[in-house]
C-alpha atoms as a PDB file:
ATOM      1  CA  UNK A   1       0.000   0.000   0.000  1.00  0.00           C
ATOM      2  CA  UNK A   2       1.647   3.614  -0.793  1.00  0.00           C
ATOM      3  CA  UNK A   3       1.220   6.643   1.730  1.00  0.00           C
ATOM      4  CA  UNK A   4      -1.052   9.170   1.124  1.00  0.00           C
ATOM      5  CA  UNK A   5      -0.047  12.380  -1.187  1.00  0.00           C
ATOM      6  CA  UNK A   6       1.295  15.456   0.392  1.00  0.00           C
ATOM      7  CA  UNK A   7      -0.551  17.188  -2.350  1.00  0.00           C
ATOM      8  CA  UNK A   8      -4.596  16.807  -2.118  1.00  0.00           C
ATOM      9  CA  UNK A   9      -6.514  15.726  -5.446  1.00  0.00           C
ATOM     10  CA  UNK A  10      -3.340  14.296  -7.060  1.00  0.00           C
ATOM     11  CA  UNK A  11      -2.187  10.390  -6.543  1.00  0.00           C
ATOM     12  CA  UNK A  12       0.207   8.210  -8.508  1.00  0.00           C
ATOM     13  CA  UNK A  13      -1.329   4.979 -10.337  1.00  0.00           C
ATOM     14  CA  UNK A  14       1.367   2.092 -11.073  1.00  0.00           C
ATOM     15  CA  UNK A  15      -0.355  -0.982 -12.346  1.00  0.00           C
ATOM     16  CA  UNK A  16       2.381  -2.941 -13.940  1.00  0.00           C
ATOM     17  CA  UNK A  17       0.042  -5.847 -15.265  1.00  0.00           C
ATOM     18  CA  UNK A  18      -1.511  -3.139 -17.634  1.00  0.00           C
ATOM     19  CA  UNK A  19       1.584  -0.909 -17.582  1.00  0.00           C
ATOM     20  CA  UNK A  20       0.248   1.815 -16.580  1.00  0.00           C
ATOM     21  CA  UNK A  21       2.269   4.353 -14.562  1.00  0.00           C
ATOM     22  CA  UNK A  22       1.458   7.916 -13.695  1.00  0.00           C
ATOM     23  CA  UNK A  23      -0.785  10.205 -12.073  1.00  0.00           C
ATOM     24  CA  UNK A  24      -4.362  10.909 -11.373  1.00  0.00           C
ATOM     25  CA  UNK A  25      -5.236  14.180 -10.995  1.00  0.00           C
ATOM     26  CA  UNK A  26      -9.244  15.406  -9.832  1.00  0.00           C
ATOM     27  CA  UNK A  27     -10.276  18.922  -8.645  1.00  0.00           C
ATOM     28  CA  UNK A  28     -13.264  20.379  -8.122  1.00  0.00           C
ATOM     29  CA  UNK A  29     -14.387  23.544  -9.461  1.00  0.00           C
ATOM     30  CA  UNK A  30     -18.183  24.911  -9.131  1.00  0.00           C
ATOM     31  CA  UNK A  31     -19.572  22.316  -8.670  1.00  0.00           C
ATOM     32  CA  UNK A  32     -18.270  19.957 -11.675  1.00  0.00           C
ATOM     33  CA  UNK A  33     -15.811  17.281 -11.068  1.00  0.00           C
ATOM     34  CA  UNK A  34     -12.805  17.389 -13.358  1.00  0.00           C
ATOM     35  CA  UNK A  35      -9.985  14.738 -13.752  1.00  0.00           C
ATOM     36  CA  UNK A  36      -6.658  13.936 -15.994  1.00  0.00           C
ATOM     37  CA  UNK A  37      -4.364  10.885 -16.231  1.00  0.00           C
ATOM     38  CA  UNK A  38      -0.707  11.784 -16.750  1.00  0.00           C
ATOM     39  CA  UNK A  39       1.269   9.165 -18.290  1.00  0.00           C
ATOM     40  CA  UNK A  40       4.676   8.499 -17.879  1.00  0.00           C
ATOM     41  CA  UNK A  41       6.342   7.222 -20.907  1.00  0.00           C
END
């Protein structure tokens, strides 16, 4: 299990099986839900 994220709304994803590596990003901004996937290449 990893440890939380210092920074709030942004968490790293690592799934090796599907190699997928990178971050997850969601904020919040009136009232609509917004999120990104940053892949690392």
């Amino acid at each position: 299990m990893s440890r939380p994220s210092r920074t709030p709304g942004i968490c790293r994803i690592d799934q090796p099986e599907k190699d997928t590596h990178g971050f997850l990003m969601r904020a919040r901004r009136e009232g609509k839900m917004y999120s990104a996937v940053f892949k690392k290449k």
